[in-house]
C-alpha atoms as a PDB file:
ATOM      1  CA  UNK A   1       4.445  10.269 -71.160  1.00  0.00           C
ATOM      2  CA  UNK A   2       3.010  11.306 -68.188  1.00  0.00           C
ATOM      3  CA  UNK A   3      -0.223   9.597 -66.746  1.00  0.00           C
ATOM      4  CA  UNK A   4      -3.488  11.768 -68.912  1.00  0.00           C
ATOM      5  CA  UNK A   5      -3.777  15.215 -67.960  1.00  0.00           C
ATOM      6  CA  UNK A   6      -6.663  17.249 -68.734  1.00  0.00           C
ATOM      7  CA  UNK A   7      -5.364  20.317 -70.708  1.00  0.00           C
ATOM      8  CA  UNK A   8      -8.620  22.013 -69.338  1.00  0.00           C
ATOM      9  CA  UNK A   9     -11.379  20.699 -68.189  1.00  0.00           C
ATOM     10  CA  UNK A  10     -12.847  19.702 -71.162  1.00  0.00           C
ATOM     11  CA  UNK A  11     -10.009  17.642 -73.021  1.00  0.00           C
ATOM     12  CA  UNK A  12      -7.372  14.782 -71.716  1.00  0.00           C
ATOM     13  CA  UNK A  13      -4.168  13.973 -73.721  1.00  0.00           C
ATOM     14  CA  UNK A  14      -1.940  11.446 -72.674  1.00  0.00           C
ATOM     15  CA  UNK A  15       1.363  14.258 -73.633  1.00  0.00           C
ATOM     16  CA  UNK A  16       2.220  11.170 -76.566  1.00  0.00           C
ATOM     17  CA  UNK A  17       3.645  12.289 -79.952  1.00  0.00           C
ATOM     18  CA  UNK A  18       0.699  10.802 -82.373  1.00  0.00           C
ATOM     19  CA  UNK A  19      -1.657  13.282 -80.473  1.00  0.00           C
ATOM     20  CA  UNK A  20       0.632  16.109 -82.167  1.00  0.00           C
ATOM     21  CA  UNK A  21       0.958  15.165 -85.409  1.00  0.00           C
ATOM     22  CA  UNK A  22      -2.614  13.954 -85.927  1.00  0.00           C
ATOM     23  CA  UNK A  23      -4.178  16.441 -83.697  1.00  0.00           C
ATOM     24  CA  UNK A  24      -6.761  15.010 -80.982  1.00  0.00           C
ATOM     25  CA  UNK A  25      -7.161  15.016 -77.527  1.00  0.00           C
ATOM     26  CA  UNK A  26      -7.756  11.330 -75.852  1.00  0.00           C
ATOM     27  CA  UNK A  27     -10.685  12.655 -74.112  1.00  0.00           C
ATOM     28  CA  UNK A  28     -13.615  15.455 -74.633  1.00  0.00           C
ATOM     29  CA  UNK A  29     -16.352  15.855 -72.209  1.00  0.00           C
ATOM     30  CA  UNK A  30     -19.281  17.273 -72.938  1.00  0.00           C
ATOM     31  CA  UNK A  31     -21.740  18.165 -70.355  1.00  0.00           C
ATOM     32  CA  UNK A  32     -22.211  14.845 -68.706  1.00  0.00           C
ATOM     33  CA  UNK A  33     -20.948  12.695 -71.237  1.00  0.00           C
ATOM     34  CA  UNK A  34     -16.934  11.869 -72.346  1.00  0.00           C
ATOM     35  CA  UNK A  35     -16.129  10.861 -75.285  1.00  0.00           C
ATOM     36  CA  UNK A  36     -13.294   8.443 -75.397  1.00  0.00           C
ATOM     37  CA  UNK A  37     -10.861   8.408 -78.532  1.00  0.00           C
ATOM     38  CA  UNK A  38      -9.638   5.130 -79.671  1.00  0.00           C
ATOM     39  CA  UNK A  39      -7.370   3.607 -76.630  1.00  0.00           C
ATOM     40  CA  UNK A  40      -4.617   1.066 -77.302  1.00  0.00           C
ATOM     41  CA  UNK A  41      -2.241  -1.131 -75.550  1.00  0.00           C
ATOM     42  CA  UNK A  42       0.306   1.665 -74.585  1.00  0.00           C
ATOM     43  CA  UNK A  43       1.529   2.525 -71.712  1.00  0.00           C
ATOM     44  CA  UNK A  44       2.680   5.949 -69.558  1.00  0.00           C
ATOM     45  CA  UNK A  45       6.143   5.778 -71.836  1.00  0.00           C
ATOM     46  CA  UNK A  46       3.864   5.368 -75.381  1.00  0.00           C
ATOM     47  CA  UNK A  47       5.265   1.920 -75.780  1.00  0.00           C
ATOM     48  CA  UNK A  48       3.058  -0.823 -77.094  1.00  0.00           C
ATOM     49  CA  UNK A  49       2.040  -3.046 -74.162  1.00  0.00           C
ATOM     50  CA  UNK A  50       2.338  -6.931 -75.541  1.00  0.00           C
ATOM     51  CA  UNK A  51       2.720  -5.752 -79.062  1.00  0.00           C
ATOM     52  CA  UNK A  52       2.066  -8.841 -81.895  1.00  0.00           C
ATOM     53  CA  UNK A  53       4.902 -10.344 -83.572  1.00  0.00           C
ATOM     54  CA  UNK A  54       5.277  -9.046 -87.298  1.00  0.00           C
ATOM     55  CA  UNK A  55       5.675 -11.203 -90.343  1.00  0.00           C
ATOM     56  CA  UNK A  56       8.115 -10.410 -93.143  1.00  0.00           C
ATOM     57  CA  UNK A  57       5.188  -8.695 -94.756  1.00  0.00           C
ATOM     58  CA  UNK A  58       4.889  -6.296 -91.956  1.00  0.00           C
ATOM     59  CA  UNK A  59       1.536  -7.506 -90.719  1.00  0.00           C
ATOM     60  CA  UNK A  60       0.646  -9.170 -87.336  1.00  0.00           C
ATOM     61  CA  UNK A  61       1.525 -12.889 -87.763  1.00  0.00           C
ATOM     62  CA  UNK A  62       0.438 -13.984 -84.255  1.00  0.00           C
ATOM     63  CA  UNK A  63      -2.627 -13.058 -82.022  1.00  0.00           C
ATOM     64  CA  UNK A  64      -2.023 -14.820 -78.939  1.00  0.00           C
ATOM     65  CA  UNK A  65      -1.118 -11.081 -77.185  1.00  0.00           C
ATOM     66  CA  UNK A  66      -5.048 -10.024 -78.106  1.00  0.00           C
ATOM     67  CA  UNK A  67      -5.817 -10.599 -74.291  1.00  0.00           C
ATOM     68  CA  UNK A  68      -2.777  -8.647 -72.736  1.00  0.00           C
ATOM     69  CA  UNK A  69      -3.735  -5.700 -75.553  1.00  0.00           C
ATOM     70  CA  UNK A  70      -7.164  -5.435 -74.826  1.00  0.00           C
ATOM     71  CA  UNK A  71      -6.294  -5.098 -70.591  1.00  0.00           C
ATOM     72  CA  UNK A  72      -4.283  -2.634 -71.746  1.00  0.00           C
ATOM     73  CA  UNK A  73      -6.273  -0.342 -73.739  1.00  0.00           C
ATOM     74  CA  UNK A  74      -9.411  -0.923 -70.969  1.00  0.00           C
ATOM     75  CA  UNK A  75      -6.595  -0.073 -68.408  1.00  0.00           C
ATOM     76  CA  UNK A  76      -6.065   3.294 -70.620  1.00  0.00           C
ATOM     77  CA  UNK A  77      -9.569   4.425 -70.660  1.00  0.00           C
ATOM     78  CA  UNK A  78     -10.368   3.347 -67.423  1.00  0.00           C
ATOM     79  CA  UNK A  79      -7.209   6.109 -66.649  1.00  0.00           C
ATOM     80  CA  UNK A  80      -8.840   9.244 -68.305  1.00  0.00           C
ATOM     81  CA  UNK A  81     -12.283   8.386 -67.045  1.00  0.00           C
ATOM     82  CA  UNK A  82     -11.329   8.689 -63.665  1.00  0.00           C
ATOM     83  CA  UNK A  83      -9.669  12.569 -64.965  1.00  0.00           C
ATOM     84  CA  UNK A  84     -13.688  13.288 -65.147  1.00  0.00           C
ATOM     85  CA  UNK A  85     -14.497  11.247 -61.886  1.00  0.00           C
ATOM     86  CA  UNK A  86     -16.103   8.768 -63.704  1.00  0.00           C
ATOM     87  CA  UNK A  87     -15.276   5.094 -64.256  1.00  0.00           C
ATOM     88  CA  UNK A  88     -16.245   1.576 -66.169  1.00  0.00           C
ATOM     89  CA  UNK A  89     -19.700   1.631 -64.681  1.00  0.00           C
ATOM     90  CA  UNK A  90     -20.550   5.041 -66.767  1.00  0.00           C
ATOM     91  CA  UNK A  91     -19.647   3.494 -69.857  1.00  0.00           C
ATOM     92  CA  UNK A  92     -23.183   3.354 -72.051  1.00  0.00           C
ATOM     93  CA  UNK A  93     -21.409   2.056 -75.549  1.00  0.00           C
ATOM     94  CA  UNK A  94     -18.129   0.811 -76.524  1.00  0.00           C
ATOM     95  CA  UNK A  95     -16.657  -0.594 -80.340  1.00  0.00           C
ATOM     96  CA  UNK A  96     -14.067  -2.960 -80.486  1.00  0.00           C
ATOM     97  CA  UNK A  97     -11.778  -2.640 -83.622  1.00  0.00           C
ATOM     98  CA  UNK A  98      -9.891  -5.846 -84.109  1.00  0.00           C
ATOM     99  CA  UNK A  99      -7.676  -7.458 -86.334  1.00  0.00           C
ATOM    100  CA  UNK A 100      -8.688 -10.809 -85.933  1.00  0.00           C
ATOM    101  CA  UNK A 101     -12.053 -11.744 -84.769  1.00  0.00           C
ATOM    102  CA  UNK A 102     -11.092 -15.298 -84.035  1.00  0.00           C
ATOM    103  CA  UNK A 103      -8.509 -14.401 -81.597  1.00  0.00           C
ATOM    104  CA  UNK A 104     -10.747 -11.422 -79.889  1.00  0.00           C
ATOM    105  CA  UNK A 105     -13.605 -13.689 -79.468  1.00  0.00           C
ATOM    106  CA  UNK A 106     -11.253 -15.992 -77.631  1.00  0.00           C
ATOM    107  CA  UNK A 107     -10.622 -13.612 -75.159  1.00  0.00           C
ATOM    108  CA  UNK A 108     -13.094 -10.442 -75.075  1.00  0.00           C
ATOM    109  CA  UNK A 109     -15.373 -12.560 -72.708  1.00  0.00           C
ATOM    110  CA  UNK A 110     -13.088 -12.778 -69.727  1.00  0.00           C
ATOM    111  CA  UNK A 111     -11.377  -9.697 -70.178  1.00  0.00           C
ATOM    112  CA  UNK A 112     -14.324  -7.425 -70.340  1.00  0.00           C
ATOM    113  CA  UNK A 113     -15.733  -8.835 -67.573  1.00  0.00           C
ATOM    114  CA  UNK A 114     -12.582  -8.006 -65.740  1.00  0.00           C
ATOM    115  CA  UNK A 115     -12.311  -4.470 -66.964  1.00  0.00           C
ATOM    116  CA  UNK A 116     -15.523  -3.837 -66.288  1.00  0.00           C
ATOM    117  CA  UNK A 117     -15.739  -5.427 -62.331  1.00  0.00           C
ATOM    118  CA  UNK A 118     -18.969  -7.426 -63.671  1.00  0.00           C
ATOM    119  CA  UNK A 119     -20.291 -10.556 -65.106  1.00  0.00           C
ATOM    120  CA  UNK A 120     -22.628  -8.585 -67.102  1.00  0.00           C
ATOM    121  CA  UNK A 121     -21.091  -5.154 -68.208  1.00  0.00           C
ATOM    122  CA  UNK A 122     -24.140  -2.749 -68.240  1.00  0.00           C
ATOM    123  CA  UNK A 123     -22.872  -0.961 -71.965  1.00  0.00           C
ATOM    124  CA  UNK A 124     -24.155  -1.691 -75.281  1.00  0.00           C
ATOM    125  CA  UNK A 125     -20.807  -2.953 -77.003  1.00  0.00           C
ATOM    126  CA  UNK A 126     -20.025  -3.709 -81.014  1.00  0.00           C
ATOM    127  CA  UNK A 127     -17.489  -5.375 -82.701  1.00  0.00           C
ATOM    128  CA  UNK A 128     -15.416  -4.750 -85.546  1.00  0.00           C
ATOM    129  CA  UNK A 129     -13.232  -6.091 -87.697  1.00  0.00           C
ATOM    130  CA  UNK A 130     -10.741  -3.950 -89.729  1.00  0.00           C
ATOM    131  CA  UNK A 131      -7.787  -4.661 -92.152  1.00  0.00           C
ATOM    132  CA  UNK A 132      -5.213  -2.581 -90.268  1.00  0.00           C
ATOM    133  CA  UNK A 133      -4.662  -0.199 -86.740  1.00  0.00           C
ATOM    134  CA  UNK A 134      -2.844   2.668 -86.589  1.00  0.00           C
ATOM    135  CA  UNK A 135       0.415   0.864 -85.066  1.00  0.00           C
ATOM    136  CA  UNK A 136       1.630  -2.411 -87.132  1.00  0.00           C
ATOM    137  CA  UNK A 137       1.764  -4.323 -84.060  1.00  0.00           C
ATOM    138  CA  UNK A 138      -1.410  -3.590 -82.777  1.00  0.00           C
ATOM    139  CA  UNK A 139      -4.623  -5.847 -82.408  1.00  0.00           C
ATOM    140  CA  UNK A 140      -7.181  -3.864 -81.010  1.00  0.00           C
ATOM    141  CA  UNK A 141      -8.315  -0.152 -80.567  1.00  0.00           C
ATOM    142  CA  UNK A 142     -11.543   0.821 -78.348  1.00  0.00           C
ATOM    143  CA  UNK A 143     -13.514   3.591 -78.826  1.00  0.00           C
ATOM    144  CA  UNK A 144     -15.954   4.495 -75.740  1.00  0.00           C
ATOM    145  CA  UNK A 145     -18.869   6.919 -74.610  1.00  0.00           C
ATOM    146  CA  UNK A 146     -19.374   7.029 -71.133  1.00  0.00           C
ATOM    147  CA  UNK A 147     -22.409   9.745 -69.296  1.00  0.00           C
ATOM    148  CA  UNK A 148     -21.466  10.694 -65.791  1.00  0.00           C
ATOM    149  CA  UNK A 149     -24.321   9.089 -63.508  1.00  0.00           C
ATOM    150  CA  UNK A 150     -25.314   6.553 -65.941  1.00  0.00           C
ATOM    151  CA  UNK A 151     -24.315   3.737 -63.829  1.00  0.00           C
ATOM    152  CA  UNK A 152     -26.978   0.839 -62.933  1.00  0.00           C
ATOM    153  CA  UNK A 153     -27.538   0.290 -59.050  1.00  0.00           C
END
């Protein structure tokens, strides 16, 4: 996979196959605002970045790689917001969609405030807990809406 390309200037894909065969773009802007589709820990390749152990059952049986997922999918959208020339600071709302909210409490503190370059990222954020993501190993899948010259300062 190459890094996100915008197939015009409206839409990014990432060129991975799940964007064929369930037929979305990563990215749409419209106007001044980008609407990110959920992002996950994958990199360039489409390989899961820290991807959970699975129990016999086929379900995650460890969340200790919550952290290392949740760089990974800000890393992703922070990637096809810059396709638009916009970054973390234009980011007005985000949702979390976790597995576990034990194990993304334990971590969503520090790592936001990484991804973000701030102690106090400027977005209104939610988060939710679900039953299952689209990849068995995954723990967490952000959805984003960023408006070009919404940042604060």
């Amino acid at each position: 996979m190459a890094a996100a390309q915008p197939f015009n200037d409206m839409t990014a894909y990432w060129g991975v196959s799940w964007e064929e065969s369930y037929g979305y773009p990563q990215a749409r802007r419209v106007g001044n605002e980008i609407y990110i589709s959920g992002q996950f820990n994958h990199d360039e390749d489409g390989n899961l970045v820290a991807p959970a152990p699975l129990g016999r059952d086929g379900k995650p049986s460890d969340f200790s790689s919550m952290g290392a997922q949740m760089r990974a999918s800000y890393d992703n959208i922070s990637k096809l917001l810059a396709l638009y020339g916009a970054t973390m600071e234009d980011i007005v709302e985000e949702t979390l969609y976790v597995l576990d909210m034990d194990a993304a409490f334990a971590v969503v503190g520090p790592v936001r405030k990484a991804a973000y370059g701030s102690e106090r990222p400027q977005c209104a954020s939610n988060i939710i807990g679900v039953s299952r993501l689209a990849q068995r190993a995954q723990l967490i899948e952000i959805v984003c809406k960023a408006v070009i010259g919404a940042r604060i300062g």
